[in-house]
Each structure stands twice: as C-alpha cells, then as structure tokens.
Protein backbone atom coordinates (compact mmCIF):
# COMPACT_ATOMS: atom_id res chain seq x y z
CA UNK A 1 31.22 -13.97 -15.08
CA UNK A 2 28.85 -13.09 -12.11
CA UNK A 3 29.26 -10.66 -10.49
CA UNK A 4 29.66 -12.46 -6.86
CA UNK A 5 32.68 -14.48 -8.94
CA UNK A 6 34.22 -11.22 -10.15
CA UNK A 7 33.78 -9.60 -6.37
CA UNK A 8 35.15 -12.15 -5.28
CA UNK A 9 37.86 -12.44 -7.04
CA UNK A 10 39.33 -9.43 -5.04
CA UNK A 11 38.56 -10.01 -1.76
CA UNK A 12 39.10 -12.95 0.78
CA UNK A 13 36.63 -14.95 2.55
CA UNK A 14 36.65 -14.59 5.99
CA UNK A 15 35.99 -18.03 8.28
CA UNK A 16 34.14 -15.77 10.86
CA UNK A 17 30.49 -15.65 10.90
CA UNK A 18 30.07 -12.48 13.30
CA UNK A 19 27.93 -10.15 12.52
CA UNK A 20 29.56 -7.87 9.15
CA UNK A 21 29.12 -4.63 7.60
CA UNK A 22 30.00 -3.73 4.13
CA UNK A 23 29.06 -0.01 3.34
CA UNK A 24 28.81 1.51 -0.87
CA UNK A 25 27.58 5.15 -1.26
CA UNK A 26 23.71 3.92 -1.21
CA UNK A 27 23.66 0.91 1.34
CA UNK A 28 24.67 -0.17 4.52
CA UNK A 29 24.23 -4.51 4.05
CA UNK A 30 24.48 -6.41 6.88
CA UNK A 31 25.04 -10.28 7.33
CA UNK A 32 26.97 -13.02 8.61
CA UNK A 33 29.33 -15.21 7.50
CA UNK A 34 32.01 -14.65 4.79
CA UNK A 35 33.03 -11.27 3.89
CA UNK A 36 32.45 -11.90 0.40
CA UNK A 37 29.29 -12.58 0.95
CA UNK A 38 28.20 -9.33 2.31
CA UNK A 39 30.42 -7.30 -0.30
CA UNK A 40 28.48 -9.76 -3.22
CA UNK A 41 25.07 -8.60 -2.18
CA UNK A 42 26.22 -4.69 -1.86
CA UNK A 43 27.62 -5.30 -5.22
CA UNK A 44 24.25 -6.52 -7.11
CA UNK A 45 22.16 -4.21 -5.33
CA UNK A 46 24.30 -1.24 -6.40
CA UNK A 47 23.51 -3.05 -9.79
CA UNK A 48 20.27 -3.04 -8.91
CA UNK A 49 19.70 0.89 -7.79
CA UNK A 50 21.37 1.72 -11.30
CA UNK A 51 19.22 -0.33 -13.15
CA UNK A 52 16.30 1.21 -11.85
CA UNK A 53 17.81 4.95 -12.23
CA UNK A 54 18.80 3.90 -15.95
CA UNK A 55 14.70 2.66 -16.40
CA UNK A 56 13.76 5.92 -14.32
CA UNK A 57 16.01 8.50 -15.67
CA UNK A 58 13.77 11.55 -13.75
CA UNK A 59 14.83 9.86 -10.18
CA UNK A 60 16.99 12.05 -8.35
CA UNK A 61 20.92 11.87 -8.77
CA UNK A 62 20.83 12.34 -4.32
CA UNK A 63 19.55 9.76 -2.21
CA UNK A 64 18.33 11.60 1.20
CA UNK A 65 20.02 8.77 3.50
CA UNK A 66 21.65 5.13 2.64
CA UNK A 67 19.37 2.07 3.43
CA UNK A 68 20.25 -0.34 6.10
CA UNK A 69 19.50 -3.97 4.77
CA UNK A 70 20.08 -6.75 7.12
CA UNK A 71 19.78 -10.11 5.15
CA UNK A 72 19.06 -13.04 7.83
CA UNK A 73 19.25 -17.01 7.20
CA UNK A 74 16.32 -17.94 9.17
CA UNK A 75 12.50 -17.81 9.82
CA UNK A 76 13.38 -17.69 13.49
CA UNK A 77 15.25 -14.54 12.71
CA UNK A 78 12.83 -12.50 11.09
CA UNK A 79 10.23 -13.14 13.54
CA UNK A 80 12.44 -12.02 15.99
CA UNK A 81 13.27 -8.61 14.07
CA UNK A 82 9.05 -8.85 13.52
CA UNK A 83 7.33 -10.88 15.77
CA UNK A 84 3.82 -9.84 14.54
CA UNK A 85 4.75 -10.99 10.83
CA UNK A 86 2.92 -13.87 9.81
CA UNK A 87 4.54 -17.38 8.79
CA UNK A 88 4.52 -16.59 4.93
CA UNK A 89 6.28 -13.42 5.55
CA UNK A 90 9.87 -13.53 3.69
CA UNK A 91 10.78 -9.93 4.15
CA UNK A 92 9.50 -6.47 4.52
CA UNK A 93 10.64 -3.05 4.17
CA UNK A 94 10.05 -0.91 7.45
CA UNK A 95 10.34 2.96 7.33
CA UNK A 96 9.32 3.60 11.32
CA UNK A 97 10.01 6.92 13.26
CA UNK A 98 13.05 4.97 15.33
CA UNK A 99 14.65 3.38 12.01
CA UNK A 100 14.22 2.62 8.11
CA UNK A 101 15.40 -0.95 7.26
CA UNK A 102 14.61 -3.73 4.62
CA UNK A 103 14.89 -7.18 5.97
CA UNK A 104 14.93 -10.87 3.56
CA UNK A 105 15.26 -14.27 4.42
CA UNK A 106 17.92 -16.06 2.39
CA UNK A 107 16.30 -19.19 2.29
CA UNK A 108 12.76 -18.98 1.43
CA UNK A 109 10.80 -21.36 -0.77
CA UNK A 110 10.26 -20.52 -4.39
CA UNK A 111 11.66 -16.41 -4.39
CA UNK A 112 15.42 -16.52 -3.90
CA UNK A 113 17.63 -13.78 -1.60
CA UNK A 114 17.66 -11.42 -4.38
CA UNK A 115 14.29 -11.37 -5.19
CA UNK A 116 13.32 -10.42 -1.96
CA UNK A 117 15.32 -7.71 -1.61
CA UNK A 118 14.93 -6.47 -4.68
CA UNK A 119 11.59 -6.59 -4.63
CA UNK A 120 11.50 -5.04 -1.06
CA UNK A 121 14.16 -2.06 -2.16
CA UNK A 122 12.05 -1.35 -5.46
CA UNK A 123 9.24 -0.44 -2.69
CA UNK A 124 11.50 2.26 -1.32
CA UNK A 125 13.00 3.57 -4.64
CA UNK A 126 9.21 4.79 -5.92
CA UNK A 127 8.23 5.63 -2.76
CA UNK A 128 11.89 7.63 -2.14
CA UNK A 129 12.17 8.71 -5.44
CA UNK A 130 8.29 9.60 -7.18
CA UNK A 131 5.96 9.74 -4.34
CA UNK A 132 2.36 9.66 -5.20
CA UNK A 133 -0.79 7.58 -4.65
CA UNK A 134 -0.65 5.23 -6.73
CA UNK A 135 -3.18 1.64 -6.29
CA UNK A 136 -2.02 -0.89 -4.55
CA UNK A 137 -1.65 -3.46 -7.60
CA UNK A 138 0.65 -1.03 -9.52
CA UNK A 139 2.75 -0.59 -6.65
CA UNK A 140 3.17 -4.53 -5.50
CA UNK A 141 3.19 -5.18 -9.52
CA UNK A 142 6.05 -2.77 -10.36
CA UNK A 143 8.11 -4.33 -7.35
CA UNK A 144 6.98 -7.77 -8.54
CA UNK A 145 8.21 -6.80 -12.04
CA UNK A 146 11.61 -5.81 -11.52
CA UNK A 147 12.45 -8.27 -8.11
CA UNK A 148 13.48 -10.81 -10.64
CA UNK A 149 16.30 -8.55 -12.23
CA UNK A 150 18.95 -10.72 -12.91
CA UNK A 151 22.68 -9.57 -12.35
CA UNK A 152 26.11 -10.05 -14.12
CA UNK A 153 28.95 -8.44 -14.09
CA UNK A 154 27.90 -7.10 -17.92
CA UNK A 155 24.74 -6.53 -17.50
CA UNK A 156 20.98 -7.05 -16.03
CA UNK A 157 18.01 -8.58 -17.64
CA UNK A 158 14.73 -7.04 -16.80
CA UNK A 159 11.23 -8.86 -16.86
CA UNK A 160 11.74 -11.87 -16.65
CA UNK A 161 9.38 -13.84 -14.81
CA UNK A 162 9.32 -15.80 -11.35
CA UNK A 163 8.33 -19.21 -11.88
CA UNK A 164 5.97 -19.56 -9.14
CA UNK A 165 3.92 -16.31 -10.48
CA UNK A 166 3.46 -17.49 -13.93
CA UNK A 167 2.38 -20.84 -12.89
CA UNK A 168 0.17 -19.28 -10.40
CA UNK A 169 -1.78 -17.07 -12.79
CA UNK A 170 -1.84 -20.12 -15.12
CA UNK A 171 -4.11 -21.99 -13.03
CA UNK A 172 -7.92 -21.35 -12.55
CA UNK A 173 -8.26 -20.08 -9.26
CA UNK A 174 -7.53 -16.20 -9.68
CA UNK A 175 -9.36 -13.13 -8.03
CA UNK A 176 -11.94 -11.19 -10.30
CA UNK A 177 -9.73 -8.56 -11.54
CA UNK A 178 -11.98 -6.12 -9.80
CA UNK A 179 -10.81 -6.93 -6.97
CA UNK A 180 -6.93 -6.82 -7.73
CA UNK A 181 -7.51 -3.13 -9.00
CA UNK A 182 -9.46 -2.14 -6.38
CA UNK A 183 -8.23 -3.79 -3.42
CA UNK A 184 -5.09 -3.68 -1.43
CA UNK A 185 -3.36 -6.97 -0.32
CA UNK A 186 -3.19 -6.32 3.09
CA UNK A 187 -7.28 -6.37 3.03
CA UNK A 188 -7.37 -10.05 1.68
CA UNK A 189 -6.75 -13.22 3.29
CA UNK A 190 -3.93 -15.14 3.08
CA UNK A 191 -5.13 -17.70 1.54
CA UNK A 192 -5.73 -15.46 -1.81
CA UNK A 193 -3.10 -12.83 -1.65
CA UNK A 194 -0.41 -14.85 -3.45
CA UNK A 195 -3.15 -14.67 -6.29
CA UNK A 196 -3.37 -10.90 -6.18
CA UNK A 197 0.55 -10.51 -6.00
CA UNK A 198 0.39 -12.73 -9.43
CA UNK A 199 -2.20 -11.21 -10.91
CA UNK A 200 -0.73 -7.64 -9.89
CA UNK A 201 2.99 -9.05 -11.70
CA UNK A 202 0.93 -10.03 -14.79
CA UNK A 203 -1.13 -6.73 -15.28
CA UNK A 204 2.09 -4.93 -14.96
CA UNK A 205 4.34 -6.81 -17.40
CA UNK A 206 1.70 -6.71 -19.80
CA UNK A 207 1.14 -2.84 -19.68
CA UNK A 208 5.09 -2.30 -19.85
CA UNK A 209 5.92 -4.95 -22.38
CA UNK A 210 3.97 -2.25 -25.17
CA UNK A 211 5.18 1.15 -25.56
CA UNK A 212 1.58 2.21 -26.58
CA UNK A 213 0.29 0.46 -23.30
CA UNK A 214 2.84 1.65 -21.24
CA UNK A 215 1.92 4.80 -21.83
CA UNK A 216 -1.70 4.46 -20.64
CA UNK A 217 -0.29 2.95 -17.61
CA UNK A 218 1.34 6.42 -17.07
CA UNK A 219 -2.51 7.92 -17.94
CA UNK A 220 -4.46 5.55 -15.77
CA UNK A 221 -2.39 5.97 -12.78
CA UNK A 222 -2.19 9.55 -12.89
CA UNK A 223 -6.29 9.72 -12.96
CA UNK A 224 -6.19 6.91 -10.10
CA UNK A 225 -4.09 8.94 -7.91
CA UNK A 226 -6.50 12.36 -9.07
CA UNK A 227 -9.47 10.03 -7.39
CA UNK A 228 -10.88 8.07 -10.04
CA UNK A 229 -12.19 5.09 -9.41
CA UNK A 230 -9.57 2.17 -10.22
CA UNK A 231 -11.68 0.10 -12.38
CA UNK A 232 -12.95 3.04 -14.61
CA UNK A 233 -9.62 4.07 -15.11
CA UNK A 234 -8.35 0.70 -16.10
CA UNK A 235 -11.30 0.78 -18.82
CA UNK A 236 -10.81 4.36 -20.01
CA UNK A 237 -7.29 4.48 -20.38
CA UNK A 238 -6.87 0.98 -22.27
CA UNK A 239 -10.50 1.12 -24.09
CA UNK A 240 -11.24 -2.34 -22.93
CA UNK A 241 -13.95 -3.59 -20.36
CA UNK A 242 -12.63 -5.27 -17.23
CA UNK A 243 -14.21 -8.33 -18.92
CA UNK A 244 -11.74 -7.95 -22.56
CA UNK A 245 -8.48 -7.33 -20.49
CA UNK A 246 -9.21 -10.30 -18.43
CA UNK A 247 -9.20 -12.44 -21.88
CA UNK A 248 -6.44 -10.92 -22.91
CA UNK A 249 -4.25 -11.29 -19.96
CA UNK A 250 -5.27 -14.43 -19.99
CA UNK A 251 -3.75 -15.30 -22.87
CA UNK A 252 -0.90 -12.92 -22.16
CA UNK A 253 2.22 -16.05 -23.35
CA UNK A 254 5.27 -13.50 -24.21
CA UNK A 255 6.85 -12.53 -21.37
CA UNK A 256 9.03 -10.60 -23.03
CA UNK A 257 12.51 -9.55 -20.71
CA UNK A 258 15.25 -6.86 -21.78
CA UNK A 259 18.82 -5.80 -21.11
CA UNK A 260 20.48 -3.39 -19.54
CA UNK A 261 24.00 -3.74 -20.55
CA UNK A 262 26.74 -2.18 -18.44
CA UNK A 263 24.44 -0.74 -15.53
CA UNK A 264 26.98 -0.20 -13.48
CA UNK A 265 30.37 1.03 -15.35
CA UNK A 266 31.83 2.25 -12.00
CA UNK A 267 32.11 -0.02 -9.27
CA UNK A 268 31.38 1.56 -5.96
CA UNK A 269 33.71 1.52 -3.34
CA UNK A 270 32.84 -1.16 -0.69
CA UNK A 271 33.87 -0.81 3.22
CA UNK A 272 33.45 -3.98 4.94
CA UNK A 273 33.60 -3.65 8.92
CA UNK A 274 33.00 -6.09 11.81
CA UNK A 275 30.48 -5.61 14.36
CA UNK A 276 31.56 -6.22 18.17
CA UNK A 277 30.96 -9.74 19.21
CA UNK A 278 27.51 -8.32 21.15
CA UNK A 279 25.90 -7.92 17.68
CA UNK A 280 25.09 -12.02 17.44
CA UNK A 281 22.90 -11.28 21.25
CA UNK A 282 21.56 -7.78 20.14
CA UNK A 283 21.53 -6.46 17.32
CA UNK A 284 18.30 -8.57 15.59
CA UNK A 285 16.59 -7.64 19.44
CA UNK A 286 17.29 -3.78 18.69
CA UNK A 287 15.94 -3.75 15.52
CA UNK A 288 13.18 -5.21 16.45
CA UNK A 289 12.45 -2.84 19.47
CA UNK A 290 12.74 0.27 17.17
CA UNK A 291 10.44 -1.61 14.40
CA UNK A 292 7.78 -3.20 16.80
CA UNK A 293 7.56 -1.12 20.14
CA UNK A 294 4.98 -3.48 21.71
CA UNK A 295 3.83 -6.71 20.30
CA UNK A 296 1.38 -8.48 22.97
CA UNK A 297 2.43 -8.76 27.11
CA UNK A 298 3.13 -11.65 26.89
CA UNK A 299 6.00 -11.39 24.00
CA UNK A 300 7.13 -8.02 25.64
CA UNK A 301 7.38 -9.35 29.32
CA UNK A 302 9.50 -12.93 28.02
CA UNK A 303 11.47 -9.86 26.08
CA UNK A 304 12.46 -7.78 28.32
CA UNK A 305 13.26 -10.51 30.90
CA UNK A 306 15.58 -11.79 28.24
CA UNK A 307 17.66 -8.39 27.42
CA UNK A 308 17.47 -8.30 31.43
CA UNK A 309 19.21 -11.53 31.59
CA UNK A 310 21.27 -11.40 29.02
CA UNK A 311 22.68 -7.84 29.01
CA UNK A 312 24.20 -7.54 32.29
CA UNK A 313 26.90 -9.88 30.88
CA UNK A 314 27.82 -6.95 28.73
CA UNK A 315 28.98 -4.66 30.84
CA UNK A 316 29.61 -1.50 28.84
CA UNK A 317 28.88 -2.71 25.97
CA UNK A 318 26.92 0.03 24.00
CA UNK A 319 24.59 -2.26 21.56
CA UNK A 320 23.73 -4.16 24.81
CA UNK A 321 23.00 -1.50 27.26
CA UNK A 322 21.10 0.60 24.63
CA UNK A 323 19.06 -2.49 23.47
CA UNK A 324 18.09 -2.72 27.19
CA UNK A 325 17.34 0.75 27.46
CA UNK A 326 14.80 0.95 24.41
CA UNK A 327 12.95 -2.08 25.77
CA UNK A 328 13.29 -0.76 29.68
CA UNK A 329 11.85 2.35 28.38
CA UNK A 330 8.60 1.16 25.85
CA UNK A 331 7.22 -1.86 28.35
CA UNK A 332 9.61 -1.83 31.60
CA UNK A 333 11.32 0.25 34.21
CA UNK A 334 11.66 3.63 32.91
CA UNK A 335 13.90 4.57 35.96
CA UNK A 336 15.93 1.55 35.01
CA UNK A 337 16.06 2.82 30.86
CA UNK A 338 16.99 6.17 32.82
CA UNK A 339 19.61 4.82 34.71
CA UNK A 340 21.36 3.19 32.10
CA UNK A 341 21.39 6.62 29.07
CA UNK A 342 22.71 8.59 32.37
CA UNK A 343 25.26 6.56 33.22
CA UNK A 344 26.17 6.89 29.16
CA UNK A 345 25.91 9.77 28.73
CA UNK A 346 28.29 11.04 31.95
CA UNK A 347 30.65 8.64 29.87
CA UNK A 348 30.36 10.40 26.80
CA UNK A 349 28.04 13.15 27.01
CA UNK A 350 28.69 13.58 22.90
CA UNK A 351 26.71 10.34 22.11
CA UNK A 352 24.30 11.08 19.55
CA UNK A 353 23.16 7.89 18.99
CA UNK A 354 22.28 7.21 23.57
CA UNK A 355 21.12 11.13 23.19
CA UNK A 356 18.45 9.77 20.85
CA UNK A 357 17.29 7.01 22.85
CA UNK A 358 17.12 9.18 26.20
CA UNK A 359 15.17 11.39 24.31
CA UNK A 360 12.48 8.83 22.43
CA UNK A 361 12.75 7.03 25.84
CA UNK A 362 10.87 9.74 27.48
CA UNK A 363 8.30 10.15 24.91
CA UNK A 364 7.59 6.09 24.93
CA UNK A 365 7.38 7.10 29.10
CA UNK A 366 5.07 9.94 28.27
CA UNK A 367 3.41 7.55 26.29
CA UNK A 368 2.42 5.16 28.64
CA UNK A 369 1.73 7.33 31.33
CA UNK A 370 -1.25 9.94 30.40
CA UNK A 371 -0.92 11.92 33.57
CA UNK A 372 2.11 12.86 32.86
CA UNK A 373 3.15 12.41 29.32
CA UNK A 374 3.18 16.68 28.72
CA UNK A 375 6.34 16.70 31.13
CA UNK A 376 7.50 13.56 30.25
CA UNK A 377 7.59 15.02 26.47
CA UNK A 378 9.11 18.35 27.50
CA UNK A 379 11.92 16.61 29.62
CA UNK A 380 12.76 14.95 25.79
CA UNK A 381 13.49 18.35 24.19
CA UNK A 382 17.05 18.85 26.10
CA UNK A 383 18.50 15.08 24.84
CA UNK A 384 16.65 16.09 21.15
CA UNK A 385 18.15 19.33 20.63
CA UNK A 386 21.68 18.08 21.59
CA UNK A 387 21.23 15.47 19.23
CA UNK A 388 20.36 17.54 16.37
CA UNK A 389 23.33 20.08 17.09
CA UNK A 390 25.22 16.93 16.61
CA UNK A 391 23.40 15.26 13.20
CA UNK A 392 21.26 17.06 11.25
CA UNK A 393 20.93 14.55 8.95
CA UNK A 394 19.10 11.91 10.98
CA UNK A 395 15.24 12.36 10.58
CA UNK A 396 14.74 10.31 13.51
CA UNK A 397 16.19 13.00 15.69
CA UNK A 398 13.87 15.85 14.52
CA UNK A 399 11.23 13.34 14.29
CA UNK A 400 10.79 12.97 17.82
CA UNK A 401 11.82 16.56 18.44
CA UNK A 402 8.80 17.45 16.74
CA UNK A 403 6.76 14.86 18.58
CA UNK A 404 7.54 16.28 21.70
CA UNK A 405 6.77 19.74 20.72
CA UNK A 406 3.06 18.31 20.01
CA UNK A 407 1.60 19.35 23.57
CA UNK A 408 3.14 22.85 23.31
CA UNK A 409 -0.71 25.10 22.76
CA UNK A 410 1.54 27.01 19.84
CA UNK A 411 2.26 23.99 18.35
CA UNK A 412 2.55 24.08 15.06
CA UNK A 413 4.25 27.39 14.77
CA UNK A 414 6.49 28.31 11.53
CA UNK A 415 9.37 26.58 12.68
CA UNK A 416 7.38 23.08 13.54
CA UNK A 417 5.97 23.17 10.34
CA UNK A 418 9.37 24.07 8.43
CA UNK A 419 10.60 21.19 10.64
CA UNK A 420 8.10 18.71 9.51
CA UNK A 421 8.93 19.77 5.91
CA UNK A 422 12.54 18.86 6.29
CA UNK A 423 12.00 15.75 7.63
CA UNK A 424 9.81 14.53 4.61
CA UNK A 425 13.01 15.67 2.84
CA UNK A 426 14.95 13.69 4.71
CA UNK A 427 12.48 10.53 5.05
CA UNK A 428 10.00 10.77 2.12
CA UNK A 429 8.80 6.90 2.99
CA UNK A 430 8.40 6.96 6.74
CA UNK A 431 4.52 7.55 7.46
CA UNK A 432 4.57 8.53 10.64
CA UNK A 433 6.53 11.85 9.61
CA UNK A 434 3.73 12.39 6.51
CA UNK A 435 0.73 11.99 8.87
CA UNK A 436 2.30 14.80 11.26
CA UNK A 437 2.85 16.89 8.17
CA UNK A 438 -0.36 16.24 7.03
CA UNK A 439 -2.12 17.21 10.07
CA UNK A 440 0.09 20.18 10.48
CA UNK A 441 -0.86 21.28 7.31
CA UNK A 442 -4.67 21.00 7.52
CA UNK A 443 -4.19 22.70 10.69
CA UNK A 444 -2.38 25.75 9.34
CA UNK A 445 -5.29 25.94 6.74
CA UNK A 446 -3.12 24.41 3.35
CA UNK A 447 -5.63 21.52 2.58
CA UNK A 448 -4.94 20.86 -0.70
CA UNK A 449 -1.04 20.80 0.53
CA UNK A 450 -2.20 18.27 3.04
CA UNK A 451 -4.44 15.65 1.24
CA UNK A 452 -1.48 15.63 -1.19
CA UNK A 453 1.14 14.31 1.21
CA UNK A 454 -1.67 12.15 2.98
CA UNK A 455 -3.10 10.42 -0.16
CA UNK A 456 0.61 9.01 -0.38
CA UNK A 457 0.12 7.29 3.14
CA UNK A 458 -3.74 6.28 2.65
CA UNK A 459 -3.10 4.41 -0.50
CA UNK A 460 -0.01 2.42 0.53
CA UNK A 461 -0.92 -1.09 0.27
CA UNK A 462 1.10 -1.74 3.08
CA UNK A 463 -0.01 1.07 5.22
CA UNK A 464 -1.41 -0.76 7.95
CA UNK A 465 -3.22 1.81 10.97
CA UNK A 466 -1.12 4.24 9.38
CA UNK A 467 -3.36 4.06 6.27
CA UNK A 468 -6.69 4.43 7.89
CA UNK A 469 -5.28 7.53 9.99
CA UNK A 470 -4.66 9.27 6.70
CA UNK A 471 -7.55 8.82 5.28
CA UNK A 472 -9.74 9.97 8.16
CA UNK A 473 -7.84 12.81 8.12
CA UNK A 474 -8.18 13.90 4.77
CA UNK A 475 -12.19 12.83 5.56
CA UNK A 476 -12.48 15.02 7.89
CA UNK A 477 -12.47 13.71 11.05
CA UNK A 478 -9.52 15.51 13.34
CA UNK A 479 -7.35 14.15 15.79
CA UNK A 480 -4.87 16.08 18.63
CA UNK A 481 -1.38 16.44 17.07
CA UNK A 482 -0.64 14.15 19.99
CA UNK A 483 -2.95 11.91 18.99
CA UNK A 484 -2.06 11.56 15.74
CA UNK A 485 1.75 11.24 16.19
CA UNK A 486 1.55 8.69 18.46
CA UNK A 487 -0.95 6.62 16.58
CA UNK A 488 0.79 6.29 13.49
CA UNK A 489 3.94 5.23 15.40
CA UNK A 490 1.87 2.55 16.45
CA UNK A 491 0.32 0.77 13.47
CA UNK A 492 2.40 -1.85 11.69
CA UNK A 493 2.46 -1.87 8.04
CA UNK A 494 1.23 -5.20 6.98
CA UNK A 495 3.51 -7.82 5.48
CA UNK A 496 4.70 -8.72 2.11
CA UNK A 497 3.07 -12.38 1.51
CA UNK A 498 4.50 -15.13 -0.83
C-alpha cells in the first residue's frame, strides 16, 4: 500500500482549496487543495529525511529549525515566488537572510513532485547536516541520486534511475568529463546543463554502486575540498585517466537500486491547519519579497502597485499589511512601510514576527539611502533586540541584528562574533550568515577558521554573487563588514535546471 493510500486512509479530504498547513517534527508543507494531500507529501518526506539519516548514520539526531516547503501547481507560481528564475526552473531551495524555503512545481515535464523536492531537500540535508566544500558535480549528483527515492508505506528503494537522465547520458552529445568535474552548473549554458546534471547522476551512481569505489569517493572528495585540483583527484583516487573512466561510464548498464525497508517505523505526528483566506493574495507575494528583494524596476514598480492595490482590501489583515510593508520598505515608501509596523505594533507591541520586519525594514531603508544608512541601521537595533528577547531561535532575527551592528567602529567585538557563531548554528545553509562569519573571522585574525567556513560558500554550485564574494575573500581582497553583508544578501543563487 502507498503510503498516500495508507495516510489517507485516516484522514478526510477536504473540498477547500485554501491555502493549508500540515506541520511533522521536521517540516512545515504547504499547499492547496485537499488536506490529504498536504498530510501525503509530509508523510513521504518524513520517509524521505529517515532514509537519508539511515544512509548517513553520522547526521545529527537535532535538526537546528524545520523547513518550510511550499509545493505550487504552476509555472506562473514559481515565477512569482522567483521572478528571476529562468523557464526550465522546476524548483529551488532558497536559504536567504529573511527566510529558508524549498519550492517544486507539481507538474513539471519528465521529474515528478517528489523528485523535485527530494532532490531540492537532499541539497539542504548535506549542506545542514556535513558541511564542507565539496565540487559541484558531487553535490548536484548526490541530490540527483537519491531525488528518485521511491516511497511505500514498507519501505524505500534507493538508486533507481530517472528516465530522462539515463536516456540523456545514452545519447552522444555529453560534456567532456573535464568539464563536469571541474565546472559548476550555474557557469554553463542552458542549453548543456541538463547534460552536466546527467553526467553528474551517472558519475555518482557509479562510485556508490561499489563499496571499493565508494570509498574513493569519500578519498577524492576529501582532497577536493583540501584544494586539489578536481580532475587529479578523480584520477588519483580511482587510478584511472579521465580518458578510462569516461569508457567505463560509458558502458556503466547496471543501475543497480536498494531497499530500505521500514524507514520510518514511527509515524510522525501531523498538524494540518488552514491559512486565513488572505494567503491565496499574499502569501506566494511574501515569499517572494523575502527571497528576491529587488528584481528589475520595472517588475518591482508593477509589484508594489499591485500589493498597493490589492492590500487595502485587507484591512487588518496581518499577511496583507506585512506583505505591503516588506515591499513598501525594499523599493517604495519607507514612511508608508513605517506607518503600517507602527500602527502594528501599538496593536500588539509583542509581535515578533512585525518586530522583525520593522527592524529589516530599516536596514533595506539604510540600504538604499547611503547618506543615511548608519542611522537608519542603528534605529533597527530597538525592533531587533525585542525580537530576540522574544525568539531566540529564529536566525533571521540575530541575522539582521548583527547586520546592523556592522557600522558600529568596534564592530566585531566578542559578542558579534559569538553572535555570528550561533547563527551558523542555527542556519548552517544560509550564505549570507557564513560570509559575515567569514569576514569576521579574518578580521579578528583566525584565517584558517575563516577560509574553512568560506570554502563552504565559494564552492556551492548554486552560490550565485554569494560564491564569488567568498572566494575573494579568502583571496585576499577585503571588503567593509557593511559591504559584505549587504552584498551577499543581494546575489541570487542560481537555479536548479531540468
């Protein structure tokens, strides 16, 4: 029986398709439609998160915070959580200063729901869970390899493969595998970066299909990560050229899958809530406004007069008013964005959630105006610290505590750099956080401290801007702390591609 029948089973379908939230001890899924249908997908990726602890018995038993995945039925809808994906993009995992989400389209030709998520979620559990700098092949290839888990209610078959990548890497056309273990994705074109995902799911099944391989995997991405050069590696550790593993991958036939029976003995306990009936208008709008601050003038102006529009017929309404804050504040009226967290707050002073928007609201401010942004960032502090006495669990809060304590001459003291070391506790995969922690760190003298944390950033093969800040830091070349945290909040990590 699968496990959506056997969920289902025990819970009714609701007609409704508002907005939903079903909540385990790891996740917080969002979606629309049927009840069941959100409970289903918390269900198999529970299954999924124990298969991967089961297959990675080292990973810690404590996850630092659940992650929010919001599964949407539409194109149209991602681009409107990520307007600057392109058109192949079918999901992406975003861990941002203002939130850390995964997003998949339900819909999207030749990689199913499941996949997408899966292989979007295995990005955050190595990243979460063994952070290092590993090449960008092995990471997209160990996502590739276990996105096409397959769940029951029994068990979970690992390796098998996706249709569209074998018949891919049967075909003639593939990159020189120089390139796929050298090369990030994000630095090819599209027209040849399904190729390198492929090639990147090939090279990994056949390392882990052999225990004797699998085992120079382990070698050849530890001496990777220590600064060898990719290729060399690849040779050392498996004692082939680059030209004799080509030949042999390609006529790598057994795809050899196994199970996992009985990943999940204990069924977590599932809390399924409704959203307010605002969450249809706002809630893909918010998202998107604390993934993509600014995305062009003339998608930010047709934006904001949108919320403006639209938001007024709200009145009260928190997701509404807040939505139009965050956008007032990063490309509109800041006096308006002001306005609207006063007139919040003198409703509920205790808000932690309008606290932190005041309070990143007056950094974006600072932000875009240079002749002021030191007491634009000190007026912050007041909202931040409130906010923390409230959650001290929320990264995001300390985050942009810390952000504003960059134009303070002192800055970083003991306690700012004790500060930036909790929140890499808290939010091991956001980059933003590890390039002010890397900075901090060179600054306080603790290079080899530093080039360890940014080496995780630089090598990301999604890392975007955020990438090329970290590695002209370790390089050498120094930035204002200022500088620094404010240009890693603004480069996008670039999109998964299918």
């Amino acid at each position: 029986m699968a496990v959506a029948a056997a969920v289902g089973a025990f819970w009714p379908a609701a007609a409704s398709a508002e907005w939903l939230r079903a909540e385990t001890d790891r996740f917080i899924v969002y979606g629309q439609g049927k009840d069941v249908r959100v409970r289903n997908l918390a269900m198999r990726l529970s299954v999924f998160d124990a298969v991967l602890r089961l297959t990675h018995p080292t990973a810690p038993k404590v996850q630092p915070r659940k992650l929010e995945v919001y599964m949407i039925d539409s194109q149209r809808d991602l681009r409107r959580v990520a307007p600057s994906k392109d058109a192949n993009t079918v999901g992406f995992y975003s861990a941002g200063a203002n939130a850390t989400f995964a997003v998949a389209y339900d819909g999207a030709i030749g990689i199913d729901g499941d996949e997408v998520l899966f292989h979007e979620y295995a990005h955050a559990f190595m990243l979460e869970n063994f952070p290092a700098a590993y090449p960008g092949w092995f990471i997209e290839g160990w996502a590739e390899y276990f996105m096409t888990t397959k769940v029951t209610a029994s068990a979970a078959e690992v390796g098998r493969p996706n249709p569209g990548r074998a018949y891919e890497v049967s075909q003639s056309g593939r990159l020189p595998w120089e390139v796929v273990l050298s090369q990030a994705p994000g630095d090819l074109s599209e027209d040849v970066r399904s190729a390198y995902y492929s090639q990147a799911w090939l090279l990994m099944h056949y390392m882990r299909s052999d225990p004797e391989r699998s085992a120079q995997l382990a070698k050849i991405t530890i001496a990777i990560a220590d600064g060898q050069d990719p290729v060399k590696a690849m040779e050392v550790g498996t004692g082939l050229s680059i030209v004799e593993l080509g030949t042999r991958l390609r006529n790598y036939r057994r795809l050899i899958s196994f199970t996992v029976k009985d990943p999940l003995p204990n069924a977590p306990e599932i809390k399924v809530s409704r959203l307010g009936p605002s969450a249809d208008a706002f809630l893909l709008d918010s998202l998107r406004l604390a993934n993509e601050r600014g995305v062009g003038a003339e998608a930010d102006s047709a934006l904001l007069a949108d919320l403006r529009t639209r938001a007024p017929q709200w009145p009260g309404d928190r997701l509404a008013e807040l939505t139009l804050a965050r956008a007032e504040f990063a490309f509109g009226d800041v006096a308006a964005g002001e306005a609207i967290v006063k007139r919040r707050l003198e409703a509920d002073p205790k808000d932690t959630e309008t606290l932190l928007v005041a309070g990143q609201g007056q950094l974006t401010a600072g932000e875009r105006d240079p002749d002021h942004y030191e007491a634009r960032f000190k007026a912050a502090r007041p909202y931040l610290v409130k906010a923390y006495g409230q959650d001290q669990d929320d990264y995001r809060i300390l985050l942009a505590y810390l952000r504003s304590r960059t134009v303070d001459p002192a800055y970083p003291n003991d306690n700012d750099l004790n500060a930036l070391l909790t929140v890499r506790s808290l939010a091991p995969t956001v980059d933003a956080a590890a390039i002010m922690l890397g900075d901090a760190l060179l600054r306080r003298d603790r290079e080899a401290e530093a080039i360890a944390v940014l080496s995780i950033v630089a090598n990301n093969p999604h890392g975007g801007g955020a990438a090329a800040i970290a590695r002209s830091l370790i390089s050498g070349q120094p930035a204002s702390p200022l500088d620094a945290a404010s240009a890693a909040l603004d480069q996008q990590p670039k999109p998964e591609a299918r």
